[in-house]
Protein backbone atom coordinates (compact mmCIF):
# COMPACT_ATOMS: atom_id res chain seq x y z
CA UNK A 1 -137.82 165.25 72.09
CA UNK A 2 -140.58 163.51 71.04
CA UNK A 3 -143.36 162.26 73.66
CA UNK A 4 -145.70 159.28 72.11
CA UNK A 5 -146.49 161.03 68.37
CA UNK A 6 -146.41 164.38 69.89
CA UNK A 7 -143.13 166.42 69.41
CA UNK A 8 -142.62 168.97 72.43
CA UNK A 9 -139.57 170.41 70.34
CA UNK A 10 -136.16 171.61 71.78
CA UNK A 11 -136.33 172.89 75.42
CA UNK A 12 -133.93 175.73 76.56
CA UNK A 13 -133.32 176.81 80.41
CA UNK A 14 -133.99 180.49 80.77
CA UNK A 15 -133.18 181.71 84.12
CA UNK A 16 -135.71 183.85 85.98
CA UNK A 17 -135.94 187.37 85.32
CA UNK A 18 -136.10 190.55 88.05
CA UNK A 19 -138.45 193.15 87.31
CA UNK A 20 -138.83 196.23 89.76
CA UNK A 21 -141.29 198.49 89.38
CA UNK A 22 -142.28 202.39 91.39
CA UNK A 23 -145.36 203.37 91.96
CA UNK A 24 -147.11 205.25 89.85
CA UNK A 25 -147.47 208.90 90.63
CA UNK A 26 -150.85 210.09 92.08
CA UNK A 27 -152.73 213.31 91.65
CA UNK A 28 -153.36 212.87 95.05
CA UNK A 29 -152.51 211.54 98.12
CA UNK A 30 -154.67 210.71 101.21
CA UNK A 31 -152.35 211.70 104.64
CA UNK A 32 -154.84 210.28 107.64
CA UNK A 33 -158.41 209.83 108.37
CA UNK A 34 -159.32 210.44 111.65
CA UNK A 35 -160.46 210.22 114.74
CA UNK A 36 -160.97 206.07 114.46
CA UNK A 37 -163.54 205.19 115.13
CA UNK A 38 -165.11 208.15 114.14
CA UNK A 39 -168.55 209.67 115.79
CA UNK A 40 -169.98 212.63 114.50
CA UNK A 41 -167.09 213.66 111.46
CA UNK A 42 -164.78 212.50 109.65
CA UNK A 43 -161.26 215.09 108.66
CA UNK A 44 -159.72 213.27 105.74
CA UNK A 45 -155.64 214.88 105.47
CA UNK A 46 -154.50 214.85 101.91
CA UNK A 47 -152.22 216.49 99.46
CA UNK A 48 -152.54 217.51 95.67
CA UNK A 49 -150.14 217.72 92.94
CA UNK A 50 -152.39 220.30 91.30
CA UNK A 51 -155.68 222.22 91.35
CA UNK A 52 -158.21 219.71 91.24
CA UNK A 53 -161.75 219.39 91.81
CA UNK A 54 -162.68 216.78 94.44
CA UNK A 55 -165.29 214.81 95.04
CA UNK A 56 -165.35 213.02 98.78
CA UNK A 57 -167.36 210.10 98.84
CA UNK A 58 -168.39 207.44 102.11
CA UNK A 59 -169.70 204.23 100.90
CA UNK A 60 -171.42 201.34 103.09
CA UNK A 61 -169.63 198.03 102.57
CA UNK A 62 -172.50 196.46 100.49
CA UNK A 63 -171.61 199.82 98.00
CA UNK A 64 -174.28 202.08 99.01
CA UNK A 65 -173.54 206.03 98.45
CA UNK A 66 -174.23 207.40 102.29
CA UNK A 67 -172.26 210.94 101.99
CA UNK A 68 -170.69 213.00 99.33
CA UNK A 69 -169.08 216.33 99.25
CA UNK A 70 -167.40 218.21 96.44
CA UNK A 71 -165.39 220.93 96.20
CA UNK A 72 -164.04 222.95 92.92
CA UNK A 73 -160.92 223.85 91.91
CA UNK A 74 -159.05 223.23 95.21
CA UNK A 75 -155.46 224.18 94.58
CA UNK A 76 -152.52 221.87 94.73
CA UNK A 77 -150.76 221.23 98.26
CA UNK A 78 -152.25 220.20 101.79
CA UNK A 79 -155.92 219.89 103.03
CA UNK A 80 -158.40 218.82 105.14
CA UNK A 81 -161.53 217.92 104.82
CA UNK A 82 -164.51 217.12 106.60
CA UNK A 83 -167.33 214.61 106.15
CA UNK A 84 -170.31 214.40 108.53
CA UNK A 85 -171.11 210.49 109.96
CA UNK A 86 -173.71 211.79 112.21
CA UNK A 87 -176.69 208.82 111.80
CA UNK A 88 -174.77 206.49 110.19
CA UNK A 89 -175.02 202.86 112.05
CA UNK A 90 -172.11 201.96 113.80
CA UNK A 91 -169.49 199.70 110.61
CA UNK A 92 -166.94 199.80 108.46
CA UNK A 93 -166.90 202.63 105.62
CA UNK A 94 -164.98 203.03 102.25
CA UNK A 95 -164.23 206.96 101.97
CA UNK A 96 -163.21 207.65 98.39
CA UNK A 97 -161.17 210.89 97.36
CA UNK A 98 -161.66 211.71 93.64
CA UNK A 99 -160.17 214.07 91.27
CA UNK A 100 -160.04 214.22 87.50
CA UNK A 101 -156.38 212.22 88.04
CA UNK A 102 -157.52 209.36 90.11
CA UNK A 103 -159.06 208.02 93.02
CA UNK A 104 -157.68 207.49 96.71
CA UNK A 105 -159.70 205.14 99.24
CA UNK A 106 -159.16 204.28 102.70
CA UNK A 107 -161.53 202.58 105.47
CA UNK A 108 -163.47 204.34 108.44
CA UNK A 109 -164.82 203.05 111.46
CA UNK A 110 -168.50 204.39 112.75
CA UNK A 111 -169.02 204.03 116.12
């Protein structure tokens, strides 16, 4: 098919394709945060696959670091930790979960 002095070529209907994908599989995985909104702590639920260290981070919403707690090789399976919020203005957090794997994040509320 030519168009003007262009030629476009041969066109051939292809019909559209299905792709499914699963999630990848994390090193970690963040159960609950609570109490929301939260007032003087924070307990942060998770599991691990492995023995990881982790590194608990609570970020303002412009990006600012306000907390961060680390703890070394905690083995694989359920835990909670804690985060203190005492003097933080009221807002919406980002609390971060690290490990060597990957990085889990899920919002707080300061009252």
């Amino acid at each position: 098919y030519t168009y003007g002095s262009i030629d476009l070529g041969a066109f051939e209907y292809v019909p559209p394709v299905s792709v499914r994908t699963a999630p990848a599989p994390s090193a970690l995985d963040i159960s609950s945060v609570y109490p929301q909104p939260a007032e003087d702590h924070v307990t942060v639920e998770l599991k691990l696959e492995q023995t990881s260290d982790i590194t608990l981070r609570l970020y303002s919403l412009t990006g600012a670091l306000v907390r961060e707690s680390s703890d070394a090789d905690l083995s694989g399976g359920a835990h909670q930790l804690r985060i203190d919020t005492r003097g933080l203005q009221s807002g919406l957090y980002l609390c971060t979960v690290g490990t060597n794997r990957g990085t889990s994040s899920r919002v707080v509320v300061v009252r």
